[in-house]
PDB file of N, CA and C in Angstrom:
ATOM      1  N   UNK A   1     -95.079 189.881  -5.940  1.00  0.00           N
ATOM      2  CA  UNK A   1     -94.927 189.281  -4.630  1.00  0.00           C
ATOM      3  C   UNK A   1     -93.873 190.051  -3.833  1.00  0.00           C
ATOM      4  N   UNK A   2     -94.147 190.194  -2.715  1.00  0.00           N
ATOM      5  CA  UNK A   2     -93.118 191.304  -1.855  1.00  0.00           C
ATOM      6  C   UNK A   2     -91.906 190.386  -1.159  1.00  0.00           C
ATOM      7  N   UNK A   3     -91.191 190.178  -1.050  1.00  0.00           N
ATOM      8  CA  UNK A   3     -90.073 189.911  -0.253  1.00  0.00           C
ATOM      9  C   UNK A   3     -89.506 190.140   1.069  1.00  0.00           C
ATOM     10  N   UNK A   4     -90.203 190.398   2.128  1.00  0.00           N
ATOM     11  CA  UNK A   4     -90.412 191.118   2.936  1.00  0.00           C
ATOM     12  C   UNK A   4     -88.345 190.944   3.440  1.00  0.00           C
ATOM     13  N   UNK A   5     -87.928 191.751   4.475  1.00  0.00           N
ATOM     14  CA  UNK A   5     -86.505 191.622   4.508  1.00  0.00           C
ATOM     15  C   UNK A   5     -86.532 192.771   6.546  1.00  0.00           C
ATOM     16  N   UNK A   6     -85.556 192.794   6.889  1.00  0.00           N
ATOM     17  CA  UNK A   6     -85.670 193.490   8.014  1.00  0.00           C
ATOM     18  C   UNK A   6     -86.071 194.795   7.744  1.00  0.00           C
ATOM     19  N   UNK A   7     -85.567 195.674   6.970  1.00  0.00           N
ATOM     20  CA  UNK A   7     -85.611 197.164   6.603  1.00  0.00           C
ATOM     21  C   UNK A   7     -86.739 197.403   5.518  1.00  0.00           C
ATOM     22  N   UNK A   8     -87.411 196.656   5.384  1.00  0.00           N
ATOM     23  CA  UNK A   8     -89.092 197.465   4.687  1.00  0.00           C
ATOM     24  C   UNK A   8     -89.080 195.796   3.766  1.00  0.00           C
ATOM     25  N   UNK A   9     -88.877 195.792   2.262  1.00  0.00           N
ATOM     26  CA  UNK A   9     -89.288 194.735   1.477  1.00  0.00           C
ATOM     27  C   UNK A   9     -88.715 194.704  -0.293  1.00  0.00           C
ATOM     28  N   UNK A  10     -88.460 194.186  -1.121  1.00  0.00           N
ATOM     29  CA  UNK A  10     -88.921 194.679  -2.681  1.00  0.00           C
ATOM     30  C   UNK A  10     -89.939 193.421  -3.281  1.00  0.00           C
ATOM     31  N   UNK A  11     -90.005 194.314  -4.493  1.00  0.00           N
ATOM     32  CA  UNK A  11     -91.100 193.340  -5.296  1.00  0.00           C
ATOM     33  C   UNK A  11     -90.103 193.072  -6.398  1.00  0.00           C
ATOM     34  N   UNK A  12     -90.251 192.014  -7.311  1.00  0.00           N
ATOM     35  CA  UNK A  12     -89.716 192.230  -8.521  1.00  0.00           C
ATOM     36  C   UNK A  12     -90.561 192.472  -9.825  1.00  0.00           C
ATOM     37  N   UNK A  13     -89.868 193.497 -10.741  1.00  0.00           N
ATOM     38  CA  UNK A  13     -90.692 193.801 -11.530  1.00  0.00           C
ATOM     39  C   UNK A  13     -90.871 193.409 -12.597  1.00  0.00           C
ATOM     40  N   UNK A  14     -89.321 193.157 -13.270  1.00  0.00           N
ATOM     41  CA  UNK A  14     -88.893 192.434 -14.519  1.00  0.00           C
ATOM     42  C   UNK A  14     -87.737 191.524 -14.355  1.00  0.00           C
ATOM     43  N   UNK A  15     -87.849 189.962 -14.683  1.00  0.00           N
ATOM     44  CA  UNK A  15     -86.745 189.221 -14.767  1.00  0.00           C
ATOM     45  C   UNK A  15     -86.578 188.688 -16.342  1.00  0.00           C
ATOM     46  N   UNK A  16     -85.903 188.810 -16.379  1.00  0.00           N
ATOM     47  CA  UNK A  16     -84.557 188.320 -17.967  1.00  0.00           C
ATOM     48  C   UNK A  16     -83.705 187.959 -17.955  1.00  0.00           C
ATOM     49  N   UNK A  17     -83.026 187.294 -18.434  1.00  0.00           N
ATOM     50  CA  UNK A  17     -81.985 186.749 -19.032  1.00  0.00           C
ATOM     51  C   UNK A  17     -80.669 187.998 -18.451  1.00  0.00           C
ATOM     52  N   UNK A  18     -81.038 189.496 -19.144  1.00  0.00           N
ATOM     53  CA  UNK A  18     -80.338 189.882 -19.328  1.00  0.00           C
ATOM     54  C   UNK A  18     -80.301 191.395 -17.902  1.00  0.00           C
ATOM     55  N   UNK A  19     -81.440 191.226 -17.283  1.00  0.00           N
ATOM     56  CA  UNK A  19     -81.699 192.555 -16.300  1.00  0.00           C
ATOM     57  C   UNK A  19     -82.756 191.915 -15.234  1.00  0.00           C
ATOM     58  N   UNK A  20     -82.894 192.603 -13.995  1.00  0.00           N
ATOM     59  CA  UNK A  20     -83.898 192.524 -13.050  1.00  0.00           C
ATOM     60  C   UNK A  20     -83.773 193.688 -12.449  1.00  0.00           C
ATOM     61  N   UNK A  21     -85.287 193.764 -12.909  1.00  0.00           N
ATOM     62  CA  UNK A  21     -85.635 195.263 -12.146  1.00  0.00           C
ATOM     63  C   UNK A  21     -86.548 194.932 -10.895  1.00  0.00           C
ATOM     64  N   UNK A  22     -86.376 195.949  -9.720  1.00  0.00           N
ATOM     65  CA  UNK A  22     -86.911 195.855  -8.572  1.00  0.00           C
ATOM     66  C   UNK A  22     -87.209 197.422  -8.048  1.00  0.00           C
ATOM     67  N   UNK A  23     -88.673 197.042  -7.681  1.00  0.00           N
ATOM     68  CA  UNK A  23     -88.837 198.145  -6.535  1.00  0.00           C
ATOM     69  C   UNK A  23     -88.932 197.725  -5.227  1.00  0.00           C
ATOM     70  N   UNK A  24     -88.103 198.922  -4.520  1.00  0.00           N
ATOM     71  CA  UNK A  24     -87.462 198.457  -2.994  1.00  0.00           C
ATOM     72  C   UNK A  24     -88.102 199.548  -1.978  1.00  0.00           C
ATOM     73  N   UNK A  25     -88.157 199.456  -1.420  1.00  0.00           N
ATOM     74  CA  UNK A  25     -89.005 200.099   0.271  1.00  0.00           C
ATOM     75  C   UNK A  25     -88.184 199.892   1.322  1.00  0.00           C
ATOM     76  N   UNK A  26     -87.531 200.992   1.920  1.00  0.00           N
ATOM     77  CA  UNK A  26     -87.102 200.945   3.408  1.00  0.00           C
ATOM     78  C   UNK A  26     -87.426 202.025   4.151  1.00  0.00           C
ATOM     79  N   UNK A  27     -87.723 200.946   5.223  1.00  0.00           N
ATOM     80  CA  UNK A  27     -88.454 201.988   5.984  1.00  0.00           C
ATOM     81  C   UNK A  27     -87.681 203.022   6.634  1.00  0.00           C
ATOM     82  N   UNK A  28     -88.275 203.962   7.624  1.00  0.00           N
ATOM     83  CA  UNK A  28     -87.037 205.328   7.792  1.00  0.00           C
ATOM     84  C   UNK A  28     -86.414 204.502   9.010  1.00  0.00           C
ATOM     85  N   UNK A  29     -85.090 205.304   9.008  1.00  0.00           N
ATOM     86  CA  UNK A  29     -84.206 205.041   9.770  1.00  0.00           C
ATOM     87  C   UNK A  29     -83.360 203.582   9.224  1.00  0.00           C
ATOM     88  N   UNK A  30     -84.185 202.907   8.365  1.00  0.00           N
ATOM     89  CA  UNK A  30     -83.189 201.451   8.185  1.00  0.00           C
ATOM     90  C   UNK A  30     -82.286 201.809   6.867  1.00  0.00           C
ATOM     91  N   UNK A  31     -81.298 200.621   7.111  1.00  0.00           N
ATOM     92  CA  UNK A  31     -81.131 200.663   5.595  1.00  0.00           C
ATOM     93  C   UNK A  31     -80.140 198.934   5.531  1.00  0.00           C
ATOM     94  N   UNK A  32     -80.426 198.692   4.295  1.00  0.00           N
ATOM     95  CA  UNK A  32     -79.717 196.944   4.235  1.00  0.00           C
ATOM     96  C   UNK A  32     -78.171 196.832   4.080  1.00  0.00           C
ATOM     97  N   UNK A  33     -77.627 195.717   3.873  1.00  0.00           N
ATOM     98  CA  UNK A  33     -75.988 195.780   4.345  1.00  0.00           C
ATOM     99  C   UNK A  33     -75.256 196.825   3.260  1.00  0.00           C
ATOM    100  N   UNK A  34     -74.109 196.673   3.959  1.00  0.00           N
ATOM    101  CA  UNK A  34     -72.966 197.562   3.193  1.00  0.00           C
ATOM    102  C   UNK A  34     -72.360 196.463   2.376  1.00  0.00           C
ATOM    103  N   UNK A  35     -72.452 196.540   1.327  1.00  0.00           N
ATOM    104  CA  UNK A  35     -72.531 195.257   0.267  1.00  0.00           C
ATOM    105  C   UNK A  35     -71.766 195.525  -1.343  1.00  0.00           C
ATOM    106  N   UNK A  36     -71.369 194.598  -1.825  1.00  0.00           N
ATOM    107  CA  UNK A  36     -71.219 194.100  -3.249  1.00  0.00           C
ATOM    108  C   UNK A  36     -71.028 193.007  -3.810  1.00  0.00           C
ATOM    109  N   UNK A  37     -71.031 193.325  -5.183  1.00  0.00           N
ATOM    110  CA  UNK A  37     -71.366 192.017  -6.262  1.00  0.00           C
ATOM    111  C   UNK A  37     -70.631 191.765  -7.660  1.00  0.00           C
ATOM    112  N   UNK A  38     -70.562 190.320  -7.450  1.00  0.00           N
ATOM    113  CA  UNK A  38     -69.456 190.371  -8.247  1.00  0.00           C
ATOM    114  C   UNK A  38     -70.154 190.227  -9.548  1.00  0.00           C
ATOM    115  N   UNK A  39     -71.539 189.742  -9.997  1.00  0.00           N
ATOM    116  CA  UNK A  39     -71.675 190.069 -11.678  1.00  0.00           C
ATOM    117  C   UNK A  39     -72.618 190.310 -11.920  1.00  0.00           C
ATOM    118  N   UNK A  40     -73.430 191.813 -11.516  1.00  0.00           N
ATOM    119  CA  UNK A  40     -73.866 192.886 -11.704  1.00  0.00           C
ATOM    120  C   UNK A  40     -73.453 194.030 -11.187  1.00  0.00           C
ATOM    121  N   UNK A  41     -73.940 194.951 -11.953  1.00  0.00           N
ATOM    122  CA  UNK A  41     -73.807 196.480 -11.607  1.00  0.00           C
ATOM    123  C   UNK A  41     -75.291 196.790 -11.495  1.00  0.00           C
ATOM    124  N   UNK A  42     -75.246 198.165 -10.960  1.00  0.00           N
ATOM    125  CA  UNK A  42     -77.229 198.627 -10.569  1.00  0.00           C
ATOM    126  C   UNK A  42     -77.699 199.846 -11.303  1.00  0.00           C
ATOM    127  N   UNK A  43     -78.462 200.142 -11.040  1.00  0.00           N
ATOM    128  CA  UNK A  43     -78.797 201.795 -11.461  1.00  0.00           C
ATOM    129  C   UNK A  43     -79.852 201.943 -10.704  1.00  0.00           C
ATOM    130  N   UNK A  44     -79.839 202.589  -9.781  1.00  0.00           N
ATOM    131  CA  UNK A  44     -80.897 203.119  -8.939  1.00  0.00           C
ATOM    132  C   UNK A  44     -82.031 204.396  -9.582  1.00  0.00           C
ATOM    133  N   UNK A  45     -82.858 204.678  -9.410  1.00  0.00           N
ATOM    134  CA  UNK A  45     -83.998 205.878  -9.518  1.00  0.00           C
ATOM    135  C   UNK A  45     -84.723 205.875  -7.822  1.00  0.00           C
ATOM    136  N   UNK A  46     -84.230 207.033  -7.588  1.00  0.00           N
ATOM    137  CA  UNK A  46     -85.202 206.867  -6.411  1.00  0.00           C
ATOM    138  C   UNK A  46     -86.322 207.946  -7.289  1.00  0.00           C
ATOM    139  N   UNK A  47     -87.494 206.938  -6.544  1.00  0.00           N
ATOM    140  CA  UNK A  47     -88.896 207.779  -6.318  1.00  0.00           C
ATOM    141  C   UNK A  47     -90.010 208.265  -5.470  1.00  0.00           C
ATOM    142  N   UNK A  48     -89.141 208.095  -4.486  1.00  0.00           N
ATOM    143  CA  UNK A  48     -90.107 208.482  -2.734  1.00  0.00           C
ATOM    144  C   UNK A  48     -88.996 208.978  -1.791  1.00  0.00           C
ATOM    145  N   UNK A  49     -89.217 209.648  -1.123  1.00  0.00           N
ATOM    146  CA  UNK A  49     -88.129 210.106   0.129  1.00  0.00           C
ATOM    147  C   UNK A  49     -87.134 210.569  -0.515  1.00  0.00           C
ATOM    148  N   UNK A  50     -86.127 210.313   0.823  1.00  0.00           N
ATOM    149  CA  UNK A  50     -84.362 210.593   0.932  1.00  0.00           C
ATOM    150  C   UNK A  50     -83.385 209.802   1.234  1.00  0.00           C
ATOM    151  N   UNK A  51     -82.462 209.620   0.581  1.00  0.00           N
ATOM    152  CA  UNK A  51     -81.744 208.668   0.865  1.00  0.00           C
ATOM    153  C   UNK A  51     -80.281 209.275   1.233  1.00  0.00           C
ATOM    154  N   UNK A  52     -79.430 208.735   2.113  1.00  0.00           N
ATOM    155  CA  UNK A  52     -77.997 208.710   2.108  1.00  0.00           C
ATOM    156  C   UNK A  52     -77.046 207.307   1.451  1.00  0.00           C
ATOM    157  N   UNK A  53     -76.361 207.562   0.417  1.00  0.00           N
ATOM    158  CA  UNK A  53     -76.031 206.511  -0.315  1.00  0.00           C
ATOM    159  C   UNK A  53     -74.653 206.743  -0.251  1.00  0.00           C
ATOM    160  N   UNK A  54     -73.541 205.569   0.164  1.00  0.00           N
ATOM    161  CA  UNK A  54     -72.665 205.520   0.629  1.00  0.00           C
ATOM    162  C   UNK A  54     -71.944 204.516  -1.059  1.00  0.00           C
ATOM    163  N   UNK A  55     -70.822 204.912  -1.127  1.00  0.00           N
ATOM    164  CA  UNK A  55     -69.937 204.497  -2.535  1.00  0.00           C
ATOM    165  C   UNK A  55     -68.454 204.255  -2.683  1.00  0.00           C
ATOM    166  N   UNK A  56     -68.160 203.004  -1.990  1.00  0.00           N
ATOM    167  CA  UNK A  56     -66.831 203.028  -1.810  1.00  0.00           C
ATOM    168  C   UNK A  56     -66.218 203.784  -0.673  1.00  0.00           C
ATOM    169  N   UNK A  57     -66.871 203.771   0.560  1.00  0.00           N
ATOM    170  CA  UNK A  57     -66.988 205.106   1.521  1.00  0.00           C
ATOM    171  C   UNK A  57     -67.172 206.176   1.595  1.00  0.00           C
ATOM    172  N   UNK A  58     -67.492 206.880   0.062  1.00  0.00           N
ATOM    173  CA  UNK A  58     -67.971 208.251   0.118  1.00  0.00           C
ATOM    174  C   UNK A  58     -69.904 208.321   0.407  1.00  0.00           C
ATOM    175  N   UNK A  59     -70.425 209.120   1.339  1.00  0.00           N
ATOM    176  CA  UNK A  59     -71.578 209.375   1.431  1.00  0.00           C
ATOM    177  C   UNK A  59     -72.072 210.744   0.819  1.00  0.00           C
ATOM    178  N   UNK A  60     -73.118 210.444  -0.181  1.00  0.00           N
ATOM    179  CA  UNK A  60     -73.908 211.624  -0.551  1.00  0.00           C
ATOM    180  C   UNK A  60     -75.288 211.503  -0.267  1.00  0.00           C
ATOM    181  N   UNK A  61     -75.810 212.572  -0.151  1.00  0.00           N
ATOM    182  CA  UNK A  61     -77.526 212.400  -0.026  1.00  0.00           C
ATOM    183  C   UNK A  61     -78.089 212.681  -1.488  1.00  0.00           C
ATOM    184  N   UNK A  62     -79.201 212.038  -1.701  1.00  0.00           N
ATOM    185  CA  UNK A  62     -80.326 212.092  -2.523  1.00  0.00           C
ATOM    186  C   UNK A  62     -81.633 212.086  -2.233  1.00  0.00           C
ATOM    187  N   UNK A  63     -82.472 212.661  -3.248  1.00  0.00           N
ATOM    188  CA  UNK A  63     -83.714 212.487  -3.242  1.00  0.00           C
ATOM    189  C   UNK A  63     -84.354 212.427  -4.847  1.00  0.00           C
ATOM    190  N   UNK A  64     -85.837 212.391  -4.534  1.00  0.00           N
ATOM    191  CA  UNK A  64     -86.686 211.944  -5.350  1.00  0.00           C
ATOM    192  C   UNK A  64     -86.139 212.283  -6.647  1.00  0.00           C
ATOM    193  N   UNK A  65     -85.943 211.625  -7.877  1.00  0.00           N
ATOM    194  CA  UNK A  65     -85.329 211.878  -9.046  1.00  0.00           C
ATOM    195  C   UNK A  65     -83.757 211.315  -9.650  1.00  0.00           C
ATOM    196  N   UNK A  66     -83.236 211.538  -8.218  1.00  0.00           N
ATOM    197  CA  UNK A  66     -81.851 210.895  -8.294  1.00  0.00           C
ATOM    198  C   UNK A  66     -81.832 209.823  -8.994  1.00  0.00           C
ATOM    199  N   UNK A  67     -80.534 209.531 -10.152  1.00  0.00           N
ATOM    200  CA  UNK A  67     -80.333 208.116 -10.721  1.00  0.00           C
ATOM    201  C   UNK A  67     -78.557 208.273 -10.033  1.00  0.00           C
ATOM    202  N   UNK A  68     -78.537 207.074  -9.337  1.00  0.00           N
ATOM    203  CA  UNK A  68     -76.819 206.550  -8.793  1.00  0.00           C
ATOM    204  C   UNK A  68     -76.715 205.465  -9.779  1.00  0.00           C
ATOM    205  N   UNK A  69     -75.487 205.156 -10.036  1.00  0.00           N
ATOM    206  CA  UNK A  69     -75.081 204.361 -11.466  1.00  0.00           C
ATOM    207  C   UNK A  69     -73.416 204.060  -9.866  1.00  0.00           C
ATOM    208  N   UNK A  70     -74.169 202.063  -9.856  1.00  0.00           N
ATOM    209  CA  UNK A  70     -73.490 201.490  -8.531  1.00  0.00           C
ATOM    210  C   UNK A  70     -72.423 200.300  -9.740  1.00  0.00           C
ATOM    211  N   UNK A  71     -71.202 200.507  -9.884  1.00  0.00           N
ATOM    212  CA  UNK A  71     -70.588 199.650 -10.771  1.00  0.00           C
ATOM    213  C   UNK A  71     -70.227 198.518 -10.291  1.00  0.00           C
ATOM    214  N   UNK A  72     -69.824 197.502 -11.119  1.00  0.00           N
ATOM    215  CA  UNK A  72     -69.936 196.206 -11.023  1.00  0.00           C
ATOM    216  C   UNK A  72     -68.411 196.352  -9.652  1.00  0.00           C
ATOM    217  N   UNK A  73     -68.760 195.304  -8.728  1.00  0.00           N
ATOM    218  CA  UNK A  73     -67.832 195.242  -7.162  1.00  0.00           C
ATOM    219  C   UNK A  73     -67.701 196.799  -6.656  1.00  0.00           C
ATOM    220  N   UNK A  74     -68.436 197.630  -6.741  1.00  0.00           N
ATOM    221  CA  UNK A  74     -68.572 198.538  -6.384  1.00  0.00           C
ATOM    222  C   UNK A  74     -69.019 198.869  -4.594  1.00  0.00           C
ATOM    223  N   UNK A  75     -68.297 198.419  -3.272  1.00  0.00           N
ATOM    224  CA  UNK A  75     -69.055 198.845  -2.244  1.00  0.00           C
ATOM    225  C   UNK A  75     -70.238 199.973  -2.245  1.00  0.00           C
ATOM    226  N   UNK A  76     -71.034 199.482  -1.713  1.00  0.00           N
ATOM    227  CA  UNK A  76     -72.330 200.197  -1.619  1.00  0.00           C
ATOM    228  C   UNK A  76     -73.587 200.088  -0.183  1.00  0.00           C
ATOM    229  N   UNK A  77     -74.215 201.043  -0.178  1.00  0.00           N
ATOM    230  CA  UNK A  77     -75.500 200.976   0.782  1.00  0.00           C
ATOM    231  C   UNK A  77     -76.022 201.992   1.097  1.00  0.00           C
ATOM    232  N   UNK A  78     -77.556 201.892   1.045  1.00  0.00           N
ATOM    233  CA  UNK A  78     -78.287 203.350   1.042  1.00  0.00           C
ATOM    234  C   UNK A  78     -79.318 203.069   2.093  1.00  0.00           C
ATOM    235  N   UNK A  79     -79.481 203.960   2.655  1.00  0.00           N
ATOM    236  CA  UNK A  79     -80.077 204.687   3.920  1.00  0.00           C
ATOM    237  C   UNK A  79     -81.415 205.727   4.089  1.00  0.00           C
ATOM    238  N   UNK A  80     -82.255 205.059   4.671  1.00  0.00           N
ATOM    239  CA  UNK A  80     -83.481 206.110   4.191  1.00  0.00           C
ATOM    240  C   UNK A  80     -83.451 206.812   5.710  1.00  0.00           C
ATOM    241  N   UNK A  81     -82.806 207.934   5.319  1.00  0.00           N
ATOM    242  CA  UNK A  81     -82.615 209.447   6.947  1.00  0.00           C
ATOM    243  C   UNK A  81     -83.991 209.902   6.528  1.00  0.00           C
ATOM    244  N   UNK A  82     -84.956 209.810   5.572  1.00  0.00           N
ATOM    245  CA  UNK A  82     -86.245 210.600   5.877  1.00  0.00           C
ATOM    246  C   UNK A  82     -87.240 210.211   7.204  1.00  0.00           C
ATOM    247  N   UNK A  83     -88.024 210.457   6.847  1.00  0.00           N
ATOM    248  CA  UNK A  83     -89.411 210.159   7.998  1.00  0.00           C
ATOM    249  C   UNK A  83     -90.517 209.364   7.545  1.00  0.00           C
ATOM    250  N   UNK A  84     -90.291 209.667   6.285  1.00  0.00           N
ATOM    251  CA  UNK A  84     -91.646 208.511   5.297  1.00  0.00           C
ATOM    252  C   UNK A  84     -90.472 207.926   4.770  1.00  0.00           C
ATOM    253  N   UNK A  85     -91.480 206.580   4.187  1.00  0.00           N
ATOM    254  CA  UNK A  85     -90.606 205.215   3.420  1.00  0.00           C
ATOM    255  C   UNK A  85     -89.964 206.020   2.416  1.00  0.00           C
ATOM    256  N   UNK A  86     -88.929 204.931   2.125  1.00  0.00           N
ATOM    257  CA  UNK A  86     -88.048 205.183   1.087  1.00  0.00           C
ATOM    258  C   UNK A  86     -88.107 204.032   0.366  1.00  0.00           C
ATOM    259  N   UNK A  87     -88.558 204.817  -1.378  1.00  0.00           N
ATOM    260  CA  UNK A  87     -88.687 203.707  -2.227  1.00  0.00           C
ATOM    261  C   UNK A  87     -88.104 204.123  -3.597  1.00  0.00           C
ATOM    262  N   UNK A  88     -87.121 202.658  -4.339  1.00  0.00           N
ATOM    263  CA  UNK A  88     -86.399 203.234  -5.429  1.00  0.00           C
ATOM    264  C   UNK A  88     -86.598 201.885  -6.434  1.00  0.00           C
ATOM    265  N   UNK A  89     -85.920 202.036  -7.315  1.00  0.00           N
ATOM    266  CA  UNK A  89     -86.392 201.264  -8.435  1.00  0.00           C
ATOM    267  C   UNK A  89     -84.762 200.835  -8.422  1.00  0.00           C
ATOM    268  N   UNK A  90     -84.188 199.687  -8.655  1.00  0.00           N
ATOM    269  CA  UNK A  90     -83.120 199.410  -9.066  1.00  0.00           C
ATOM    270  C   UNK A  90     -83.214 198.615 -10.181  1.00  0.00           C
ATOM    271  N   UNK A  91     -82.379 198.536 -11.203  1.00  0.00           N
ATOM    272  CA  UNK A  91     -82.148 198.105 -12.197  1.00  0.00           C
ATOM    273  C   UNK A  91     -81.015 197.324 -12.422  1.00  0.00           C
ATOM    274  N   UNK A  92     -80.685 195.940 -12.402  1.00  0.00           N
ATOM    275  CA  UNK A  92     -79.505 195.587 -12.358  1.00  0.00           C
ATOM    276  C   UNK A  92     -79.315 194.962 -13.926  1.00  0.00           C
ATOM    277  N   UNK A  93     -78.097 194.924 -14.090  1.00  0.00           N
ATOM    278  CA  UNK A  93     -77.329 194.661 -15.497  1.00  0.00           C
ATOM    279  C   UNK A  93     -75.764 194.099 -15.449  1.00  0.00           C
ATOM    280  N   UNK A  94     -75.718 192.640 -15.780  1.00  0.00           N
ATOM    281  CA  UNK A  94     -74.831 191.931 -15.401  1.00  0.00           C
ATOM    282  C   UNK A  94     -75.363 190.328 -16.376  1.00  0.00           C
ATOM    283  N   UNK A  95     -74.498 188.916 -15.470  1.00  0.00           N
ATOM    284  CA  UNK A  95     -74.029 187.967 -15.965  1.00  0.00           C
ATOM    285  C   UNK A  95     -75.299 187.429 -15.104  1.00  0.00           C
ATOM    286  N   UNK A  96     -75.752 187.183 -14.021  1.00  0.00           N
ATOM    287  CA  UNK A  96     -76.262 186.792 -12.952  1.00  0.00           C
ATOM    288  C   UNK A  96     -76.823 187.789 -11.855  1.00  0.00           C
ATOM    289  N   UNK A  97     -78.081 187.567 -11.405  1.00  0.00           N
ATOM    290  CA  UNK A  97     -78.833 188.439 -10.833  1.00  0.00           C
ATOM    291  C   UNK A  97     -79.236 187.376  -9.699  1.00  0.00           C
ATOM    292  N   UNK A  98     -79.019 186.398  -8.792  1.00  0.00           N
ATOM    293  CA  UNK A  98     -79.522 185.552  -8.055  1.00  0.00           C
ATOM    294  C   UNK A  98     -78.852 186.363  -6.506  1.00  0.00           C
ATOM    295  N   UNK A  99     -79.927 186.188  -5.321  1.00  0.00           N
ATOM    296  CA  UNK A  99     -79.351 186.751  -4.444  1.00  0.00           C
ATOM    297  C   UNK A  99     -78.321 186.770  -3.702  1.00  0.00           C
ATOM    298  N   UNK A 100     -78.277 185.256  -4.253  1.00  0.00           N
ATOM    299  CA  UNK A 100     -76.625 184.665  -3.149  1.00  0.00           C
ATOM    300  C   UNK A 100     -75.036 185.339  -3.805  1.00  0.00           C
ATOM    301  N   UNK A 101     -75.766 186.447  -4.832  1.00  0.00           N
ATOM    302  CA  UNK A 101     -74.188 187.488  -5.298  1.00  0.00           C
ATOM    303  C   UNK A 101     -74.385 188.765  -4.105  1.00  0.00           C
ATOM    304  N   UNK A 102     -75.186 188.359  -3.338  1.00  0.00           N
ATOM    305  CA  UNK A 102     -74.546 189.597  -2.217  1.00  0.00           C
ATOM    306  C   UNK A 102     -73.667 189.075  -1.368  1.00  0.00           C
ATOM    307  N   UNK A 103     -72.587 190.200  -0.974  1.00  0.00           N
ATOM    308  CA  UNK A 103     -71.547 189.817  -0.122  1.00  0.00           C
ATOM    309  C   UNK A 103     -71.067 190.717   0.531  1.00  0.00           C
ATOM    310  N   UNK A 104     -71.696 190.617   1.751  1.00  0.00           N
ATOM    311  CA  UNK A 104     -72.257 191.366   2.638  1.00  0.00           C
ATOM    312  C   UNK A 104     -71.054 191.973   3.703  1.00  0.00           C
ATOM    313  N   UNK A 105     -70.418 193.062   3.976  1.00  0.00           N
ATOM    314  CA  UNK A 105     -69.453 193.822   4.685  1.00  0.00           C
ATOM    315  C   UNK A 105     -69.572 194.070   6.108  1.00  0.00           C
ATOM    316  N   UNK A 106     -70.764 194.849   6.120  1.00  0.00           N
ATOM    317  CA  UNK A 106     -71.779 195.182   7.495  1.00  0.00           C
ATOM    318  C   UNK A 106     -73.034 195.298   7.700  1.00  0.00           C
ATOM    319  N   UNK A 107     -73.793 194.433   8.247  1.00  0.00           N
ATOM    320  CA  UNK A 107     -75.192 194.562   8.462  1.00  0.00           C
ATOM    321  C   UNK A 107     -75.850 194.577   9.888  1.00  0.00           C
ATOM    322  N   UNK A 108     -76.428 195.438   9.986  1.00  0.00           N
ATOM    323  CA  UNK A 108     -77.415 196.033  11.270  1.00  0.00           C
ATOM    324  C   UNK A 108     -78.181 194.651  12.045  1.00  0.00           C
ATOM    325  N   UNK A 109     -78.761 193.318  11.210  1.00  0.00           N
ATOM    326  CA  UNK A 109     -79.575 192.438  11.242  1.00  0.00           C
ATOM    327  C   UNK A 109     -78.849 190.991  11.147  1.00  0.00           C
ATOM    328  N   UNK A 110     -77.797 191.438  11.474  1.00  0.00           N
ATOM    329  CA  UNK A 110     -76.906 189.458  11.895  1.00  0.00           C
ATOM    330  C   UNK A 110     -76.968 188.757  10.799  1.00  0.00           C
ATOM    331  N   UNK A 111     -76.619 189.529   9.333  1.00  0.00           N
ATOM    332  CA  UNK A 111     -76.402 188.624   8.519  1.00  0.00           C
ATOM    333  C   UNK A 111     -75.342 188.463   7.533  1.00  0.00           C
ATOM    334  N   UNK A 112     -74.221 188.565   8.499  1.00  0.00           N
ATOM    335  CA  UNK A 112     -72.932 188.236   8.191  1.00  0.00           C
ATOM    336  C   UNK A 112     -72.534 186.861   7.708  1.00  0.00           C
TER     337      UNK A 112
END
């Protein structure tokens, strides 16, 4: 089931006890808040496009292949600068995976 969200959507792929994995889609030019969490950490794979992924205020770019390893309260947010969608697989690993552990810094879409 897709999740639809301002900046493209995810699905979820695997939920457990112990992990939730998701594939995520944003479309170009968007990207979702500048964010963290207090009990998980992530592991990203991107597998489509380019991304600019921002880490505690440092920005690097990636593409297809990239794994970012986002640690637990780690500021974060990634950015699809390509022209086609941007889609990645995140993997989270933690205490709690429910959405209301985002806590949100800056967002483009009024949801402070």
């Amino acid at each position: 089931m897709k999740h639809k969200k301002p900046w493209g959507y995810f699905t979820n792929l695997l939920e457990e006890n112990y992990t939730k994995v998701k594939k995520i889609l944003i479309k170009p030019g968007h990207s979702p808040s500048y964010q963290y969490h207090f009990k998980r950490s992530e592991i990203w794979i991107i597998v489509k496009g380019e991304a600019k992924i921002k880490i505690e205020g440092i920005n690097r770019n990636y593409k297809k292949g990239d794994v970012i390893n986002i640690p637990l309260s780690a500021k974060h947010r990634i950015s699809n600068i390509g022209d086609q969608d941007l889609i990645f697989i995140e993997i989270q690993l933690g205490t709690y995976f429910g959405e209301d552990d985002i806590i949100r810094l800056e967002d483009a879409y009024g949801r402070l």
